[in-house]
Protein backbone atom coordinates (compact mmCIF):
# COMPACT_ATOMS: atom_id res chain seq x y z
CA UNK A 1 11.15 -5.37 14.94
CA UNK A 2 12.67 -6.92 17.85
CA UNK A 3 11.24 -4.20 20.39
CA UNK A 4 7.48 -4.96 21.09
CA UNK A 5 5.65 -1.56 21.18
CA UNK A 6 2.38 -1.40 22.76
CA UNK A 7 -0.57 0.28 21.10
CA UNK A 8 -2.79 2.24 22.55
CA UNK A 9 -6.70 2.04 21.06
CA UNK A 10 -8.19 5.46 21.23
CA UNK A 11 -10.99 3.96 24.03
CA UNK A 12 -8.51 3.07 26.24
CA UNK A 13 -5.91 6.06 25.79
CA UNK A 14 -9.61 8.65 26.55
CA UNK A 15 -10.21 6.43 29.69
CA UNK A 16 -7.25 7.12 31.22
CA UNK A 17 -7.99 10.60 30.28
CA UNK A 18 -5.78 11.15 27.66
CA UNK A 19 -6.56 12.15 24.22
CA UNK A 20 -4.37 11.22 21.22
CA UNK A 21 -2.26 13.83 19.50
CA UNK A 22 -2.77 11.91 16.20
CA UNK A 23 -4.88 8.82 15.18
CA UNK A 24 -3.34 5.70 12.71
CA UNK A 25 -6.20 4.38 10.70
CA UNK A 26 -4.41 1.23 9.78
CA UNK A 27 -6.91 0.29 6.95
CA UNK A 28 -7.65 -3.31 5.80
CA UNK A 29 -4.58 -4.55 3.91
CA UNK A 30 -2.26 -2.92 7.02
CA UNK A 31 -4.86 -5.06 9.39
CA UNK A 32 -5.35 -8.22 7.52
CA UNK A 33 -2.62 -8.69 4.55
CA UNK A 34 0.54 -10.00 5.64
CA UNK A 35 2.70 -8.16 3.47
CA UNK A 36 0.80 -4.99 4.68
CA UNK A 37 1.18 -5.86 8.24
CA UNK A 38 5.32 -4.94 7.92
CA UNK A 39 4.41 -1.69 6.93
CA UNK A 40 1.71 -0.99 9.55
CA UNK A 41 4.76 -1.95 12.39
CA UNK A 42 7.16 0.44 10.54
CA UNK A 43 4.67 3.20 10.76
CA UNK A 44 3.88 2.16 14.62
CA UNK A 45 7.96 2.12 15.04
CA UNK A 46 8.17 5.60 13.54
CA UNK A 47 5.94 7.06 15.16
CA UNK A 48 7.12 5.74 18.78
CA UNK A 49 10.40 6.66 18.09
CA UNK A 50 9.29 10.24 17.05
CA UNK A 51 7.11 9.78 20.86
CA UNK A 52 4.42 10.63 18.72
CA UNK A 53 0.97 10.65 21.17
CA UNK A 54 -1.00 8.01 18.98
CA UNK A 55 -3.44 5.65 18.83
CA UNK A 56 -5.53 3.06 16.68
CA UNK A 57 -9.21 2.65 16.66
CA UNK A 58 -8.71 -1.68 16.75
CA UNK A 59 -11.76 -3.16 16.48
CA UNK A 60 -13.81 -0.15 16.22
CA UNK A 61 -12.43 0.75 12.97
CA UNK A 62 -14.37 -0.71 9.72
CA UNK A 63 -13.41 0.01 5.89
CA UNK A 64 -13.73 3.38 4.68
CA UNK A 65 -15.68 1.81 1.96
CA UNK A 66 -13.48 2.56 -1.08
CA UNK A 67 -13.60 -0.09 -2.93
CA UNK A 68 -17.69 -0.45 -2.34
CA UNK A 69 -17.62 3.32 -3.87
CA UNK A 70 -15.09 2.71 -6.64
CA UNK A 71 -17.04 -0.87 -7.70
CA UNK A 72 -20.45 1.51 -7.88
CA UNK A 73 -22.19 0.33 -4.74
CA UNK A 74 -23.03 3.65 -3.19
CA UNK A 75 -25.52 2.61 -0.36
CA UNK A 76 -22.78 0.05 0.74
CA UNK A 77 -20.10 2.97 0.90
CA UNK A 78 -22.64 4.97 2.65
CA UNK A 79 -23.31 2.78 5.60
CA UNK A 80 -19.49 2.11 5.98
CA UNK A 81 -18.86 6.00 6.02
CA UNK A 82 -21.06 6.68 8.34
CA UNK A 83 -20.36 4.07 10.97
CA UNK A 84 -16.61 5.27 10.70
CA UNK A 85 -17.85 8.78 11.13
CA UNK A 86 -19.84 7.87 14.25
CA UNK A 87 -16.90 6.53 15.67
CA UNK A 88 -14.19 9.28 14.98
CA UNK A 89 -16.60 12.06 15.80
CA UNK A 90 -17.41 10.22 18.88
CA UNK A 91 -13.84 10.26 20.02
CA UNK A 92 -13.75 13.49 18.76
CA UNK A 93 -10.43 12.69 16.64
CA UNK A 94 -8.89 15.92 14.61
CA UNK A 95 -5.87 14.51 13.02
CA UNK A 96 -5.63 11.08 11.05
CA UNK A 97 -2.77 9.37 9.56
CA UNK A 98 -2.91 6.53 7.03
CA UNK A 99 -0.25 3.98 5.55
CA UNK A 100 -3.28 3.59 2.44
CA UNK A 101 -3.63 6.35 0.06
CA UNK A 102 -7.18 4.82 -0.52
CA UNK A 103 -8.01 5.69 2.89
CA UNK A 104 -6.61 9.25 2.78
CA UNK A 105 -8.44 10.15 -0.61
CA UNK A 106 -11.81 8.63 0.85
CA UNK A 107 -11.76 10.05 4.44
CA UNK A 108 -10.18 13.32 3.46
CA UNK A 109 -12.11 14.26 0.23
CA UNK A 110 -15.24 11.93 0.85
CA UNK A 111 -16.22 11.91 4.48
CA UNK A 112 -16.32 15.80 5.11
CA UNK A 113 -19.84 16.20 3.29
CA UNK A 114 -21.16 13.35 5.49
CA UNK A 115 -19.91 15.49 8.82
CA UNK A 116 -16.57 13.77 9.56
CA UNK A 117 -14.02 16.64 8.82
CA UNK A 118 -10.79 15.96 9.84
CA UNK A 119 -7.10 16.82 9.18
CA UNK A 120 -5.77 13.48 7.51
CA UNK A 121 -2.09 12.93 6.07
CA UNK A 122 -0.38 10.19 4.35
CA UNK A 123 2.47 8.68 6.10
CA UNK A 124 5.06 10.09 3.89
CA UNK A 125 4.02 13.18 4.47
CA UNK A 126 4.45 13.18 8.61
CA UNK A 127 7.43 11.39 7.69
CA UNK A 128 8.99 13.97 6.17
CA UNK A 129 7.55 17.03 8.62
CA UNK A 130 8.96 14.79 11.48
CA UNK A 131 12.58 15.35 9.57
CA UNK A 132 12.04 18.64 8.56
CA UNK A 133 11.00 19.45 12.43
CA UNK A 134 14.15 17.70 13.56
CA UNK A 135 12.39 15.13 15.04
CA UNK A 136 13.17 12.06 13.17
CA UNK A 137 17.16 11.75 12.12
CA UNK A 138 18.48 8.77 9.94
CA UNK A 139 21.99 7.13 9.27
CA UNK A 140 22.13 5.59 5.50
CA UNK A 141 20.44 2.15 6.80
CA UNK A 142 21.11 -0.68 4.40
CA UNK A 143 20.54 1.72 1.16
CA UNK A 144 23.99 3.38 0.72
CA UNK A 145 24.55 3.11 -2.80
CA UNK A 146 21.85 1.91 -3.86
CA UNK A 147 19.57 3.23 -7.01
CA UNK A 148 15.64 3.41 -5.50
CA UNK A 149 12.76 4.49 -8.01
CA UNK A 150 9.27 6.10 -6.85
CA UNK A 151 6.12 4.31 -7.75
CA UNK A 152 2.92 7.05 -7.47
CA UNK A 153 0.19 5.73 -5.96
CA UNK A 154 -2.52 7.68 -7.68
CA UNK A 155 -4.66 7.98 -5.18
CA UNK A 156 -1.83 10.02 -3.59
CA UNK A 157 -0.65 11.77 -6.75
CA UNK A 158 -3.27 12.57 -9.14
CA UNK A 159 -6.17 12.32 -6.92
CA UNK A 160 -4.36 14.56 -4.48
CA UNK A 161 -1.11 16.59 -5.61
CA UNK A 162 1.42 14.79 -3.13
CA UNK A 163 4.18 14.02 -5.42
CA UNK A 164 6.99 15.50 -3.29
CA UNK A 165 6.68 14.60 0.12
CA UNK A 166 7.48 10.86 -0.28
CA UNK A 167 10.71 12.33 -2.83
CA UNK A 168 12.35 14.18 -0.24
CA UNK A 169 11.97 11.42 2.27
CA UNK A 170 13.84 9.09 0.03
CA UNK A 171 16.02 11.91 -0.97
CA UNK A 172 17.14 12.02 2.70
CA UNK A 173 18.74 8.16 2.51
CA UNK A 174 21.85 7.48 1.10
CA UNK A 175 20.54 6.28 -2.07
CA UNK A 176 20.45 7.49 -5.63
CA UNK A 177 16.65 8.34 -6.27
CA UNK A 178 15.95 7.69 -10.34
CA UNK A 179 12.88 8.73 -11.85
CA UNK A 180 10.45 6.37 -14.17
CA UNK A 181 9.77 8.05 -17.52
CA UNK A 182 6.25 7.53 -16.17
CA UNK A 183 6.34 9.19 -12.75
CA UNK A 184 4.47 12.23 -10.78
CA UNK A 185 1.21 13.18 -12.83
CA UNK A 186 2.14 11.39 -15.61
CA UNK A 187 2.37 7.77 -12.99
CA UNK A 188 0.85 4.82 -14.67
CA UNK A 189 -1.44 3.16 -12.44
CA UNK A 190 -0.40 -0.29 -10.62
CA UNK A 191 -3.73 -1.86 -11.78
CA UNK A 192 -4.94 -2.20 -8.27
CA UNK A 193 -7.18 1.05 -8.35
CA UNK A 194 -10.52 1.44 -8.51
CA UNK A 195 -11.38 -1.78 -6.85
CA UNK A 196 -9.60 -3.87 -10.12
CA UNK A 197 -7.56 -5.69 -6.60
CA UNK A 198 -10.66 -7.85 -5.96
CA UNK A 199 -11.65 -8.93 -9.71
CA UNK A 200 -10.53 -10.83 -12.55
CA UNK A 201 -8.68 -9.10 -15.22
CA UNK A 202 -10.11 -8.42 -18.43
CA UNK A 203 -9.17 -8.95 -22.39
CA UNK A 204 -6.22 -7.12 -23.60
CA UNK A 205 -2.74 -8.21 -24.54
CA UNK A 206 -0.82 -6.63 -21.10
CA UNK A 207 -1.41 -6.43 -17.49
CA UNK A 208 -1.08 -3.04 -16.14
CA UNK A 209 1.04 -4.28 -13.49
CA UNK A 210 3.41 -5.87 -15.96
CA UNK A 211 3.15 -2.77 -18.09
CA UNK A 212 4.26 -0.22 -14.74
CA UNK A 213 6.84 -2.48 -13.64
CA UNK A 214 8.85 -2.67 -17.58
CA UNK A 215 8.83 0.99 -16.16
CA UNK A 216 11.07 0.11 -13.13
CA UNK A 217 13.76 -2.57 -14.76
CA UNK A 218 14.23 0.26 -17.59
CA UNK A 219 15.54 2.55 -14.52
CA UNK A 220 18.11 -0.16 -13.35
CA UNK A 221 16.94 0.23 -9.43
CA UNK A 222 17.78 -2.31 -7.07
CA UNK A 223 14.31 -0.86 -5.00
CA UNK A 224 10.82 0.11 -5.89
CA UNK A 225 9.48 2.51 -3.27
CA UNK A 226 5.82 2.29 -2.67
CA UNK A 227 3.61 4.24 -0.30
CA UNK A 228 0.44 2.11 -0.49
CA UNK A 229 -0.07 -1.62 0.20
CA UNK A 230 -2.31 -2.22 -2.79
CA UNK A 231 0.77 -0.61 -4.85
CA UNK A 232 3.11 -2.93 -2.85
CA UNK A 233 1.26 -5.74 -3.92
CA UNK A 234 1.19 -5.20 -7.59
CA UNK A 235 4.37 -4.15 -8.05
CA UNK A 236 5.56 -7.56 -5.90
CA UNK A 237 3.85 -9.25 -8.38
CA UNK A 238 5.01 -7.36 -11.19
CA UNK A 239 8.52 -8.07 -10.10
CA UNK A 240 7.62 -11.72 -9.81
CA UNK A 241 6.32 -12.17 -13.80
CA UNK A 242 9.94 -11.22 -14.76
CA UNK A 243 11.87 -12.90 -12.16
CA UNK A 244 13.33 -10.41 -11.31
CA UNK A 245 13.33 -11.05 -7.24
CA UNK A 246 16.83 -11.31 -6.50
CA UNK A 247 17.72 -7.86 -8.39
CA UNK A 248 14.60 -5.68 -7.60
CA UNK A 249 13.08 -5.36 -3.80
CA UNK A 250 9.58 -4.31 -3.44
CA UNK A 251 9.87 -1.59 -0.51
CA UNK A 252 7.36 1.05 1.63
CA UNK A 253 9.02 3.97 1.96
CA UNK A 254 8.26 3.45 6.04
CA UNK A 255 9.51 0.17 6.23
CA UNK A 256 12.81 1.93 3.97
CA UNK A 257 12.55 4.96 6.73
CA UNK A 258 11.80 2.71 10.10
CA UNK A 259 15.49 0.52 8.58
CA UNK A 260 17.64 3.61 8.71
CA UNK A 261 16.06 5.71 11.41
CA UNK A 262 18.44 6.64 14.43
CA UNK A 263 16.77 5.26 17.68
């Protein structure tokens, strides 16, 4: 991004008496993993473009406490919930977006029986109301002609039904979009899930990584689409074990978007 786009936090947008339309919770990997980072700026760049009324928490936002949850440390989740919920309800925030579908699951299926309801999206989904609204127009970017598969994140899929909204994004670039013989609720997982990112793997004869991305050379795609950074990771990797770089990029579908968006 050669254009640098300031970002308002959420403190300083309410004390110059503004409030934000929408809020970005950025999540850890999109704060601290460099790979992740690329995707938080093409979120940031879509939603300027769009002149979107947004803002980030910065330092006052903490992990939602996923993985604590998924790894079976409940009193650790709790503590991170709350002091998250604290925060949004103290900026009295209605609408979240989120790059992480870790982060949407948690705060929009976990945090409204500790009192922080909120509206919260996925990116792919404003993505695609922003073009459905007319709001967000692209030209075919660097993808004309090229074949681009859809990895589900499950915590976007199964967990939570969104298996078209990212689809009709990428059907909107001038790209052929091939389907895995694994793909919408019958996705294999990338073997990040569950909090399996932060721990050594255990006995059996295949990493699931490996395993999900046979899945994507048997569709002959020059790009894997992801829309989660833990996804983006393992499939990288994945990618990687069969050296496979060269043929196969490992792609968001915002940093795919904020490449053939019309500024």
């Amino acid at each position: 991004m050669s254009e640098k786009i300031k970002v308002p936090t959420v403190a300083e947008m309410m004390a110059a008496g503004e409030v934000p339309d929408i809020l970005f919770w950025v999540g850890c990997a999109g704060s601290f993993d460099d790979r992740a980072k690329k995707i938080t700026k093409a979120v940031i760049k879509i939603l300027h473009g769009c002149k979107i009324k947004f803002a980030v928490l910065g330092t006052e936002e903490s992990c939602t406490g996923d993985p604590a949850k998924r790894a079976g440390n409940e009193f650790a989740f709790m503590m991170s919930a709350m002091q998250n919920i604290q925060v949004l309800n103290g900026f009295e925030i209605k609408k979240i977006v989120t790059a992480c579908p870790h982060c949407f699951n948690t705060i929009k299926n976990e945090y409204p029986e500790l009192g922080g309801k909120y509206e919260v999206i996925h990116h792919t989904q404003l993505i695609n109301g922003l073009i459905k609204e007319g709001k967000l127009s692209m030209s075919g970017g660097d993808f004309k002609g090229k074949k681009i598969t859809f990895h589900d994140p499950c915590y976007l899929g199964r967990a939570n039904d969104v298996y078209e909204a990212p689809r009709e994004v990428l059907q909107k670039l001038d790209a052929e979009l091939v389907e895995m013989k694994n793909c919408k609720a019958k996705g294999l997982c990338c073997g990040a899930g569950g909090a399996q990112m932060f721990k050594e793997a255990e006995k059996g004869d295949k990493e699931v990584n490996v395993k999900r991305t046979e899945d994507v050379l048997d569709t002959k795609s020059n790009i894997v689409a992801t829309g989660c950074p833990f996804c983006n990771t393992m499939m990288t990797d994945g990618i990687k074990h069969f050296n496979k770089e060269e043929d196969v990029e490992v792609l968001d579908v915002a940093e795919m978007i904020a490449n053939a968006m019309d500024l």
